[in-house]
PDB file of N, CA and C in Angstrom:
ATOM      1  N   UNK A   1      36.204  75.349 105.942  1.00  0.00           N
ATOM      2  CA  UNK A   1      35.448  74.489 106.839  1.00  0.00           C
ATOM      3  C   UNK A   1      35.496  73.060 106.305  1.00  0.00           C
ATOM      4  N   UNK A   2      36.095  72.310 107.481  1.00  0.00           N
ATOM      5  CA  UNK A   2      35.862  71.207 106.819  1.00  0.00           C
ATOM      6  C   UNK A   2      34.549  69.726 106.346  1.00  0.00           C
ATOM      7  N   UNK A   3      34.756  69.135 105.985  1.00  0.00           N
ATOM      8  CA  UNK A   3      33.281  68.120 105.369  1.00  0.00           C
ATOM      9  C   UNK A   3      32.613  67.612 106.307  1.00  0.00           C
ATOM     10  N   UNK A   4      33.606  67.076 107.632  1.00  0.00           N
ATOM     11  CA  UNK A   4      33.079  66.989 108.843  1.00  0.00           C
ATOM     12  C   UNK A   4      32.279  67.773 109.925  1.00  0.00           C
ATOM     13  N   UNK A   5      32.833  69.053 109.643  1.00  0.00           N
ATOM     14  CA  UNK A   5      31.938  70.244 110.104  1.00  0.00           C
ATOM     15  C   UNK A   5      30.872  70.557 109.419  1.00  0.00           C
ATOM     16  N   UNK A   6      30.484  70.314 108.349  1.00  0.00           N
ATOM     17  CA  UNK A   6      29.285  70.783 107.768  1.00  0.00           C
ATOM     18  C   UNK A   6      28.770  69.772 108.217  1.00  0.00           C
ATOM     19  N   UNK A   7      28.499  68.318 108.063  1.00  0.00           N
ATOM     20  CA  UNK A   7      27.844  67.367 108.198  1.00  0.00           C
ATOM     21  C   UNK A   7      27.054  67.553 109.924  1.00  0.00           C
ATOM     22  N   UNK A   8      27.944  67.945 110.776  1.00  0.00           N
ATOM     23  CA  UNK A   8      27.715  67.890 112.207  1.00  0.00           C
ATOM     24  C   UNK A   8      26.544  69.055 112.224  1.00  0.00           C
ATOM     25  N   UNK A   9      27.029  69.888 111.466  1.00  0.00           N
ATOM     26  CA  UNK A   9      25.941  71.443 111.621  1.00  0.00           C
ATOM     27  C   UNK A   9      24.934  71.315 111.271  1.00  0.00           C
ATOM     28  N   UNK A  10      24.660  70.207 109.403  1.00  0.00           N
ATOM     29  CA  UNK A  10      23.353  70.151 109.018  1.00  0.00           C
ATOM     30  C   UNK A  10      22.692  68.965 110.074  1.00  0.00           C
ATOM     31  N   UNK A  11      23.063  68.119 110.577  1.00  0.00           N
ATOM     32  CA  UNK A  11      22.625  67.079 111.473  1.00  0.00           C
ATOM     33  C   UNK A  11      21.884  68.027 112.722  1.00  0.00           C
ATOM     34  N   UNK A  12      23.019  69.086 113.095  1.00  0.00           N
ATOM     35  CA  UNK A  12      22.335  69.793 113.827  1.00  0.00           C
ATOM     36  C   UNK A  12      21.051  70.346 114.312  1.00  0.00           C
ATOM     37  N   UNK A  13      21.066  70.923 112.589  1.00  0.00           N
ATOM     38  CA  UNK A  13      19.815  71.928 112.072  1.00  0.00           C
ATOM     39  C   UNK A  13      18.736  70.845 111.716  1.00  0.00           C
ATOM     40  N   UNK A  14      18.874  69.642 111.822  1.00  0.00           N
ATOM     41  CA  UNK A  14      17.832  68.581 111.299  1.00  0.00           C
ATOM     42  C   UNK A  14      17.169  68.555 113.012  1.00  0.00           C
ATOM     43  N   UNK A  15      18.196  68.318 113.520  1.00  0.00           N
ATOM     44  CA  UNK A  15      17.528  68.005 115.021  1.00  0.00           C
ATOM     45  C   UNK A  15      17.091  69.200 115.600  1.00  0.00           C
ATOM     46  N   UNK A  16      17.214  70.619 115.390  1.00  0.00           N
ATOM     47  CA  UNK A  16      16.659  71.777 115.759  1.00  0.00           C
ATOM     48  C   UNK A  16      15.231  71.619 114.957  1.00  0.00           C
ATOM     49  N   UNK A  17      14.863  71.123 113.836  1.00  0.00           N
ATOM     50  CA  UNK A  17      13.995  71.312 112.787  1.00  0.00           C
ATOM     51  C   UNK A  17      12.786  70.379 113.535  1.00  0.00           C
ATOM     52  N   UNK A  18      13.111  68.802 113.748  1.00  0.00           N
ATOM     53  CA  UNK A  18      12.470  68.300 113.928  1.00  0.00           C
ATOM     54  C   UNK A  18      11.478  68.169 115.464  1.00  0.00           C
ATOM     55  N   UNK A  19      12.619  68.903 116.515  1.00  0.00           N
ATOM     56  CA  UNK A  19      11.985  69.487 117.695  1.00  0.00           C
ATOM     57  C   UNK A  19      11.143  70.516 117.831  1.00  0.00           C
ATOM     58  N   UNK A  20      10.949  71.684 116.564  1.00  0.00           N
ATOM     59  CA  UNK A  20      10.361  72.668 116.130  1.00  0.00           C
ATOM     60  C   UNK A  20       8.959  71.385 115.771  1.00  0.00           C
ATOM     61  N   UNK A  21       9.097  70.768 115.185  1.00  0.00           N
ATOM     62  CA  UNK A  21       8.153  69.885 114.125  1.00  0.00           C
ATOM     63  C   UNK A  21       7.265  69.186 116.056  1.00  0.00           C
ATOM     64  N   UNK A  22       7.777  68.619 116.433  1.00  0.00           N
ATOM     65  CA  UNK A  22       7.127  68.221 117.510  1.00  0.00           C
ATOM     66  C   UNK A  22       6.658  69.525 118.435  1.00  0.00           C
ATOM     67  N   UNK A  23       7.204  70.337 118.433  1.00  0.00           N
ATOM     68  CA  UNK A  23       6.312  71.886 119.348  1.00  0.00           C
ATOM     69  C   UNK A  23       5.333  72.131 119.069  1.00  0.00           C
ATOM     70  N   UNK A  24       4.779  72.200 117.148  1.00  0.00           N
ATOM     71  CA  UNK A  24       4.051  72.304 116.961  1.00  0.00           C
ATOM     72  C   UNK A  24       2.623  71.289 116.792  1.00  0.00           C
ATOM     73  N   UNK A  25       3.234  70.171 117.345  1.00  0.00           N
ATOM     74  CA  UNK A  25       2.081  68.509 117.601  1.00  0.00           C
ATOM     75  C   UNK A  25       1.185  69.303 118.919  1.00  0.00           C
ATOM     76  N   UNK A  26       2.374  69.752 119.879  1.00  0.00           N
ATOM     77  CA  UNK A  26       1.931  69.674 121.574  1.00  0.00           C
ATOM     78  C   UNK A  26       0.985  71.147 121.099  1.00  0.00           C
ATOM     79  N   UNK A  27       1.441  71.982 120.610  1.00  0.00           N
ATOM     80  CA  UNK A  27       0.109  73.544 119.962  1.00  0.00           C
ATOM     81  C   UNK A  27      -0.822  73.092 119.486  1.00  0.00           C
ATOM     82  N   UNK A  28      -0.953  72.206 118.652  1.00  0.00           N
ATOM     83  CA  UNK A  28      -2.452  71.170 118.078  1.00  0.00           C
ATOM     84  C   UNK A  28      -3.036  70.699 119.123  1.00  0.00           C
ATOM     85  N   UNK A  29      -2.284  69.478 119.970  1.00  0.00           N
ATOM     86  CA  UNK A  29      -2.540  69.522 121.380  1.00  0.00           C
ATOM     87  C   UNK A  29      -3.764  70.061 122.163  1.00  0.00           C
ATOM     88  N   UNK A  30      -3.054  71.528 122.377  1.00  0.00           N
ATOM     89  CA  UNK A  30      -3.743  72.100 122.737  1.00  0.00           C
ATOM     90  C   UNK A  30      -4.830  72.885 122.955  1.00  0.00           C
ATOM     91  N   UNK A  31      -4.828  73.155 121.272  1.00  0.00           N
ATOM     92  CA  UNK A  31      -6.070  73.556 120.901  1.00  0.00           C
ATOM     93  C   UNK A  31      -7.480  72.437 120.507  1.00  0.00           C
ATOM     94  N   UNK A  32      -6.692  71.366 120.192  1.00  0.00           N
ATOM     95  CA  UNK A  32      -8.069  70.675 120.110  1.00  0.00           C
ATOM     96  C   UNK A  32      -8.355  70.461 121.291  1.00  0.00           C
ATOM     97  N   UNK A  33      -7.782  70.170 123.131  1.00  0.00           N
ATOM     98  CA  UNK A  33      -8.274  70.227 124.282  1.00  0.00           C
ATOM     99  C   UNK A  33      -9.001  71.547 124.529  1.00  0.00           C
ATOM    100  N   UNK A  34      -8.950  72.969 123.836  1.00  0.00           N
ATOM    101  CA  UNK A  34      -9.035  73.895 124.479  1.00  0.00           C
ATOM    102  C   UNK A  34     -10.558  73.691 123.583  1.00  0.00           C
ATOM    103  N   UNK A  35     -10.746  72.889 122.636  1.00  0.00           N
ATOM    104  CA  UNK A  35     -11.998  72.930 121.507  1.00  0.00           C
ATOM    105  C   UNK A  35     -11.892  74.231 120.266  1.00  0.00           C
ATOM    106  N   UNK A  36     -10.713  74.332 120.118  1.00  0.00           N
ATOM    107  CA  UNK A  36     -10.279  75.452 118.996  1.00  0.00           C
ATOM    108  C   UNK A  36     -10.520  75.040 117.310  1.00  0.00           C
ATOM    109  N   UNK A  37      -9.887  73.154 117.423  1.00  0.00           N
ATOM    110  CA  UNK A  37      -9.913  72.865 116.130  1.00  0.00           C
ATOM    111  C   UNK A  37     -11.186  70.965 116.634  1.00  0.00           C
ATOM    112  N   UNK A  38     -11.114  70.724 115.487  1.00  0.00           N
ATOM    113  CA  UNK A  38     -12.020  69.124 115.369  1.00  0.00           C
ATOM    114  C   UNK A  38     -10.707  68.023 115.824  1.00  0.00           C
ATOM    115  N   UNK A  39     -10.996  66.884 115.893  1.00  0.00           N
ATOM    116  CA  UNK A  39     -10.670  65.654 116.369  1.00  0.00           C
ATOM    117  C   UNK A  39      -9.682  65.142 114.873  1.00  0.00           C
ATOM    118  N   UNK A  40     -10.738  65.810 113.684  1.00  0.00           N
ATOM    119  CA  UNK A  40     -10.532  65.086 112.879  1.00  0.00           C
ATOM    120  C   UNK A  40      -9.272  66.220 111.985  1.00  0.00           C
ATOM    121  N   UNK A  41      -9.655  67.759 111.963  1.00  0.00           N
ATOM    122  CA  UNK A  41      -8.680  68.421 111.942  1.00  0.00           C
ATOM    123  C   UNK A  41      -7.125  67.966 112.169  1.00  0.00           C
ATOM    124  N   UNK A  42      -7.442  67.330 113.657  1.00  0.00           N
ATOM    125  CA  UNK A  42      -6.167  67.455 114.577  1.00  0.00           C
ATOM    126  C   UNK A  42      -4.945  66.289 113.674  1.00  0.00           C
ATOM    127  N   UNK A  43      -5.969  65.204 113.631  1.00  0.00           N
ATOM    128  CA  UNK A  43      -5.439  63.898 112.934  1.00  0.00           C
ATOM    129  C   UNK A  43      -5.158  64.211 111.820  1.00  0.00           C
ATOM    130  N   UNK A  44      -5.328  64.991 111.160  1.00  0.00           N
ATOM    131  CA  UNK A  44      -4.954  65.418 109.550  1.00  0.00           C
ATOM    132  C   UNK A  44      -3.783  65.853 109.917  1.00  0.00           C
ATOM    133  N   UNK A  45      -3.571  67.042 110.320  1.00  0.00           N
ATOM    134  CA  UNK A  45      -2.428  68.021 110.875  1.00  0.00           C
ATOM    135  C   UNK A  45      -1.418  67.041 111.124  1.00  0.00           C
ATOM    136  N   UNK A  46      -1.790  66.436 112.427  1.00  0.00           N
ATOM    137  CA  UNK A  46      -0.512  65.595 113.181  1.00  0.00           C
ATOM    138  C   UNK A  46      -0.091  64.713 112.127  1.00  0.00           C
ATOM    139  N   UNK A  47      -0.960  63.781 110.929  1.00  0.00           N
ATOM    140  CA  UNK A  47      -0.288  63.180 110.462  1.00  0.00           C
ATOM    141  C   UNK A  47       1.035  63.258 109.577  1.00  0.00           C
ATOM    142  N   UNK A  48      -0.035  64.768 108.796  1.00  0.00           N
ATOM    143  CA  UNK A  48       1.645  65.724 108.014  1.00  0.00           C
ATOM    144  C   UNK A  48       2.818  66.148 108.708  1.00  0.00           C
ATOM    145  N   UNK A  49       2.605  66.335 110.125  1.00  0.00           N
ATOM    146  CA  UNK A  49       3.531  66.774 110.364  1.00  0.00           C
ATOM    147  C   UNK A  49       4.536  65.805 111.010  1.00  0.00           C
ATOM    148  N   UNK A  50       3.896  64.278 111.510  1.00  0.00           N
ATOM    149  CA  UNK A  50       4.792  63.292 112.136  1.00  0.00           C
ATOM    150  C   UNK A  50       4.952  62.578 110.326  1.00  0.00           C
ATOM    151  N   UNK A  51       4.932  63.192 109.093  1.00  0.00           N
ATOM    152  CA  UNK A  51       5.498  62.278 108.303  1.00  0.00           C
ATOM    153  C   UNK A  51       6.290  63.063 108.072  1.00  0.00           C
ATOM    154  N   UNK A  52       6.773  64.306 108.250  1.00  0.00           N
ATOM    155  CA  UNK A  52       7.873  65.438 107.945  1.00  0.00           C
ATOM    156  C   UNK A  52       8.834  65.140 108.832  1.00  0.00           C
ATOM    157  N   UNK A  53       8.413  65.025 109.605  1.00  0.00           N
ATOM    158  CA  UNK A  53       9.423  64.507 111.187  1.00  0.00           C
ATOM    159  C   UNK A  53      10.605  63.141 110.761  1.00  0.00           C
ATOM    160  N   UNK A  54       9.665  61.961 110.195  1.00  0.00           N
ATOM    161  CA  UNK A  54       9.884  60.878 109.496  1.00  0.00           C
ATOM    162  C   UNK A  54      10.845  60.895 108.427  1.00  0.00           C
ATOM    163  N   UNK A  55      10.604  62.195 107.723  1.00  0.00           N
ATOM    164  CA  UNK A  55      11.384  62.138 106.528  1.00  0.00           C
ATOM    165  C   UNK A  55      12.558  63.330 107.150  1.00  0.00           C
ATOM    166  N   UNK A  56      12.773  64.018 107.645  1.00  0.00           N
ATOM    167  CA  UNK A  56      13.583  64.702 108.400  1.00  0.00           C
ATOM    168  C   UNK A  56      14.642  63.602 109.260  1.00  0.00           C
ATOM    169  N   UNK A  57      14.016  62.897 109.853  1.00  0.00           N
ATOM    170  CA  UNK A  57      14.832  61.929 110.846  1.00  0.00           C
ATOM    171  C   UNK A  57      15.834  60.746 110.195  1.00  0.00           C
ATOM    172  N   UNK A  58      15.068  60.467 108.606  1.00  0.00           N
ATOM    173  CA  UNK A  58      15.878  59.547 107.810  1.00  0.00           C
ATOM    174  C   UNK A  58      16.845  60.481 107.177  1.00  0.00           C
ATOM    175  N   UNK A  59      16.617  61.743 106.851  1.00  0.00           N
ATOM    176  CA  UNK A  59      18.044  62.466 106.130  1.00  0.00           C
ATOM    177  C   UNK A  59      19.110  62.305 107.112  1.00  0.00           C
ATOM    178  N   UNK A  60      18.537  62.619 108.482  1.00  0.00           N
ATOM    179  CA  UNK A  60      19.693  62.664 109.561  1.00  0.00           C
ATOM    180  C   UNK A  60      20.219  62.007 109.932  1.00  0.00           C
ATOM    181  N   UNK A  61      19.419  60.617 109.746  1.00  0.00           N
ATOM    182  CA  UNK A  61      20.708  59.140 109.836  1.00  0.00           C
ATOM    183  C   UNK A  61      21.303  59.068 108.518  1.00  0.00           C
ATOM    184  N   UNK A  62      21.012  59.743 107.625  1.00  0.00           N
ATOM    185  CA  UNK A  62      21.855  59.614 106.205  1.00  0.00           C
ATOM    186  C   UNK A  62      23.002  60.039 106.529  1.00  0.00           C
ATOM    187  N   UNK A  63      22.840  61.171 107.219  1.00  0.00           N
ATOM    188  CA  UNK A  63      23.830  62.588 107.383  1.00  0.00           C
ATOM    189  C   UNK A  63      25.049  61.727 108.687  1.00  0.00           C
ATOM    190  N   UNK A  64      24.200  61.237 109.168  1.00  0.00           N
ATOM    191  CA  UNK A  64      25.110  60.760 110.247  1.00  0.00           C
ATOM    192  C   UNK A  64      26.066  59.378 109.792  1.00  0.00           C
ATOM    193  N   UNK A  65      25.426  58.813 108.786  1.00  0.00           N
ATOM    194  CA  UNK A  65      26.507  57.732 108.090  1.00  0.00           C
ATOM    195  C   UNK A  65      27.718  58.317 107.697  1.00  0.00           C
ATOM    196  N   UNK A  66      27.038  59.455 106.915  1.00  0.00           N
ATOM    197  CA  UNK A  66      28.222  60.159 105.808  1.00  0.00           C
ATOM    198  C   UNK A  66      29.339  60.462 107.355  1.00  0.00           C
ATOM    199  N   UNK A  67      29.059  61.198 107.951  1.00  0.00           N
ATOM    200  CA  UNK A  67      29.970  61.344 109.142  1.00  0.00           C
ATOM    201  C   UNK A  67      30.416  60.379 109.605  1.00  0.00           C
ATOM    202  N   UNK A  68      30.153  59.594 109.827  1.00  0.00           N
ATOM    203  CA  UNK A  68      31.247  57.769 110.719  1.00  0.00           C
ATOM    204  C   UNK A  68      31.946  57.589 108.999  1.00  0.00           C
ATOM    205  N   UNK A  69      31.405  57.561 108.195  1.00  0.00           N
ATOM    206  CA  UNK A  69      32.053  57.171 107.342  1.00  0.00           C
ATOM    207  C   UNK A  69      33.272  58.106 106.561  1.00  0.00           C
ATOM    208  N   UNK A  70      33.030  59.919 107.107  1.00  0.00           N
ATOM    209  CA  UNK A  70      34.404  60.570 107.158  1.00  0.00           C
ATOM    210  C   UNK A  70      35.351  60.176 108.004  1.00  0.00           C
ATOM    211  N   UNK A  71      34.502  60.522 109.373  1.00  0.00           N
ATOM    212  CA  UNK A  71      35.796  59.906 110.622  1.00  0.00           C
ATOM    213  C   UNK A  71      36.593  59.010 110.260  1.00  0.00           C
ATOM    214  N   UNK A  72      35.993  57.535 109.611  1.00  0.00           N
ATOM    215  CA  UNK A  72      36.726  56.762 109.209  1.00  0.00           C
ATOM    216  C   UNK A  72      37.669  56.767 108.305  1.00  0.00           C
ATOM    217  N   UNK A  73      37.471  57.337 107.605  1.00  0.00           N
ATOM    218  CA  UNK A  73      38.371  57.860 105.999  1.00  0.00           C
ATOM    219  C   UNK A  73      39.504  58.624 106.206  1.00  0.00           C
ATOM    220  N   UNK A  74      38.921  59.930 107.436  1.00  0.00           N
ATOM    221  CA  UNK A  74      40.106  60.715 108.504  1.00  0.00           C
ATOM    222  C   UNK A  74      40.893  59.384 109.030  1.00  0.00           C
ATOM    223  N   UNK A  75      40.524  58.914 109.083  1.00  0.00           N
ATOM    224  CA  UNK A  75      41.390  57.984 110.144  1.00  0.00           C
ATOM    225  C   UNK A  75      42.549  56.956 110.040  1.00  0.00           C
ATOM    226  N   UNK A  76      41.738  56.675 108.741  1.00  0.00           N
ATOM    227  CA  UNK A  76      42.646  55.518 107.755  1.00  0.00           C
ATOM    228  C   UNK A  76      44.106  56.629 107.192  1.00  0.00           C
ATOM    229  N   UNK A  77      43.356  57.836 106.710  1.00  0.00           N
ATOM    230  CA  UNK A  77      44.482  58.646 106.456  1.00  0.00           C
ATOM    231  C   UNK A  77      45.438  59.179 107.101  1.00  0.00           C
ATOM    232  N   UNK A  78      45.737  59.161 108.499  1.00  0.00           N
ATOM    233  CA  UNK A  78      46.148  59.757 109.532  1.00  0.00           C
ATOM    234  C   UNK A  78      46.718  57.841 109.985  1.00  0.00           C
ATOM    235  N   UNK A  79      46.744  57.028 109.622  1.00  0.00           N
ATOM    236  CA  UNK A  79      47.107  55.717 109.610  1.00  0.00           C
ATOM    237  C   UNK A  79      48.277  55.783 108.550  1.00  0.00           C
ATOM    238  N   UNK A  80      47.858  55.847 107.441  1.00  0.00           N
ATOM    239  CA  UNK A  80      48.772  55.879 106.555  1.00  0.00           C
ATOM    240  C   UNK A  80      49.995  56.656 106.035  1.00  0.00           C
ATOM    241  N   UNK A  81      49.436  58.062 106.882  1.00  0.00           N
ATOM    242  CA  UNK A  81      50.743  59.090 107.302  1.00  0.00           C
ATOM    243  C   UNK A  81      51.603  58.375 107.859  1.00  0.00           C
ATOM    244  N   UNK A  82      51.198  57.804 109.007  1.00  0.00           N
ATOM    245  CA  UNK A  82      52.329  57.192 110.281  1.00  0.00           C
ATOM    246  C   UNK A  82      53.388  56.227 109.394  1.00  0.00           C
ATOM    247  N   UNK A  83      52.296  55.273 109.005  1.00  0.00           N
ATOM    248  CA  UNK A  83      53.178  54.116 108.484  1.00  0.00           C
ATOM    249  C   UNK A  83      54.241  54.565 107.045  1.00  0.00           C
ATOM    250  N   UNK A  84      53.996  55.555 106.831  1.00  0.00           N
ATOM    251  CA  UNK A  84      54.884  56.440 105.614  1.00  0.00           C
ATOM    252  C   UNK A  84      56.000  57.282 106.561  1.00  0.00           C
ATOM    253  N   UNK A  85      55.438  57.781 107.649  1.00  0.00           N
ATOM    254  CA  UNK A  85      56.781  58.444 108.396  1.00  0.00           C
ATOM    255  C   UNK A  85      57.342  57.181 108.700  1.00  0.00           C
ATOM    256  N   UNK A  86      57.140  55.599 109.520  1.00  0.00           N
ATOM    257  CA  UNK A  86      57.659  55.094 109.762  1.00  0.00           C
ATOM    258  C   UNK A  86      59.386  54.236 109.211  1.00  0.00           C
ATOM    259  N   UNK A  87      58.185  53.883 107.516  1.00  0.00           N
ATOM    260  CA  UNK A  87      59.086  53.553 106.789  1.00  0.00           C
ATOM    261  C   UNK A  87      60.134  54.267 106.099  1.00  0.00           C
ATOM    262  N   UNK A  88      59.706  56.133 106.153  1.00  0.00           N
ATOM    263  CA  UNK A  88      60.996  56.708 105.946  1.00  0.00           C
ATOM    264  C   UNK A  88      62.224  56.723 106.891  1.00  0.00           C
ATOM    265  N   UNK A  89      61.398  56.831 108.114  1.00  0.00           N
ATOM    266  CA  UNK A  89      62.923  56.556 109.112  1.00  0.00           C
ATOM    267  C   UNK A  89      63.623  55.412 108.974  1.00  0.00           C
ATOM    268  N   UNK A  90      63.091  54.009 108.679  1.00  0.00           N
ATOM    269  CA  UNK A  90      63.662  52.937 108.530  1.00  0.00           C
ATOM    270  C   UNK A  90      64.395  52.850 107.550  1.00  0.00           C
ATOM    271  N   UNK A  91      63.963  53.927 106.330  1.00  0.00           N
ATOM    272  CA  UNK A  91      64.884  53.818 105.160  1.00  0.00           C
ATOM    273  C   UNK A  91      66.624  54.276 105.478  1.00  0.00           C
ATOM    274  N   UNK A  92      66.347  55.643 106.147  1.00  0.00           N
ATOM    275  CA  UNK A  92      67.108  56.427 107.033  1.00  0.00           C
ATOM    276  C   UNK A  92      68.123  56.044 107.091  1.00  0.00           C
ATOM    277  N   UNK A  93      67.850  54.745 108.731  1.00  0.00           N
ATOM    278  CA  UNK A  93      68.499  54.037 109.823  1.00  0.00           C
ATOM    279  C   UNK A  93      68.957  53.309 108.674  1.00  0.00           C
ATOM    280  N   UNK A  94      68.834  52.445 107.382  1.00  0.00           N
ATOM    281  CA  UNK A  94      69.185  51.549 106.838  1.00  0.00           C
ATOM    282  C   UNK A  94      70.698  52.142 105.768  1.00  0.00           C
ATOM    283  N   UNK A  95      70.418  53.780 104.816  1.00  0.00           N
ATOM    284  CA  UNK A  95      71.355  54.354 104.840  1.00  0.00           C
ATOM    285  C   UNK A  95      72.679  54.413 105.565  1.00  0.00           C
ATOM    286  N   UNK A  96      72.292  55.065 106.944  1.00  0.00           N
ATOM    287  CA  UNK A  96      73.288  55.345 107.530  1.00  0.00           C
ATOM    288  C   UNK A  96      74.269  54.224 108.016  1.00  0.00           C
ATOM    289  N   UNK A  97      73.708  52.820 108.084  1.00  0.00           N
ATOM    290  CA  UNK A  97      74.433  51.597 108.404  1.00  0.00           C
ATOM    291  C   UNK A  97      74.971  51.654 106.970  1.00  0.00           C
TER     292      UNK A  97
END
């Protein structure tokens, strides 16, 4: 598997994680409307969990650098193939004259 594929999968699982992390805001939600938990409960809760969210969301732009910054690296390399096939044919054509 390659470095690019892992990166896309854990980015993935960050954004599966952090939508899990907000399901459970709208369940707090609800129970403090339903009068299950306190006001002040609720604000405790939500705060841990929108700073997990926070710190979840900065790995995933980490994760997502590292990725533009493979693509790019793929890219340059797949550049430098060409211009190496190029100049062997030119060597070639220069032989055969």
């Amino acid at each position: 598997m390659s470095f690019e594929k892992r990166l896309q999968r854990s980015i993935a699982k960050k954004e599966k994680d952090i939508d899990k992390e907000k399901k459970k805001i709208e369940v707090l939600k609800e129970k403090l409307d339903s009068r299950k938990i306190t006001r002040a409960e609720f604000n405790i809760t939500k705060r841990k969990i929108e700073e997990k969210i926070r710190a979840m969301d900065s790995r995933m732009r980490v994760l997502q650098g590292g990725l533009t910054k493979e693509k790019r690296h793929q890219e340059e390399l797949a550049e430098e193939k060409k211009k190496k096939k190029k100049e062997k044919e030119e060597k070639k054509k220069k032989k055969k004259d």
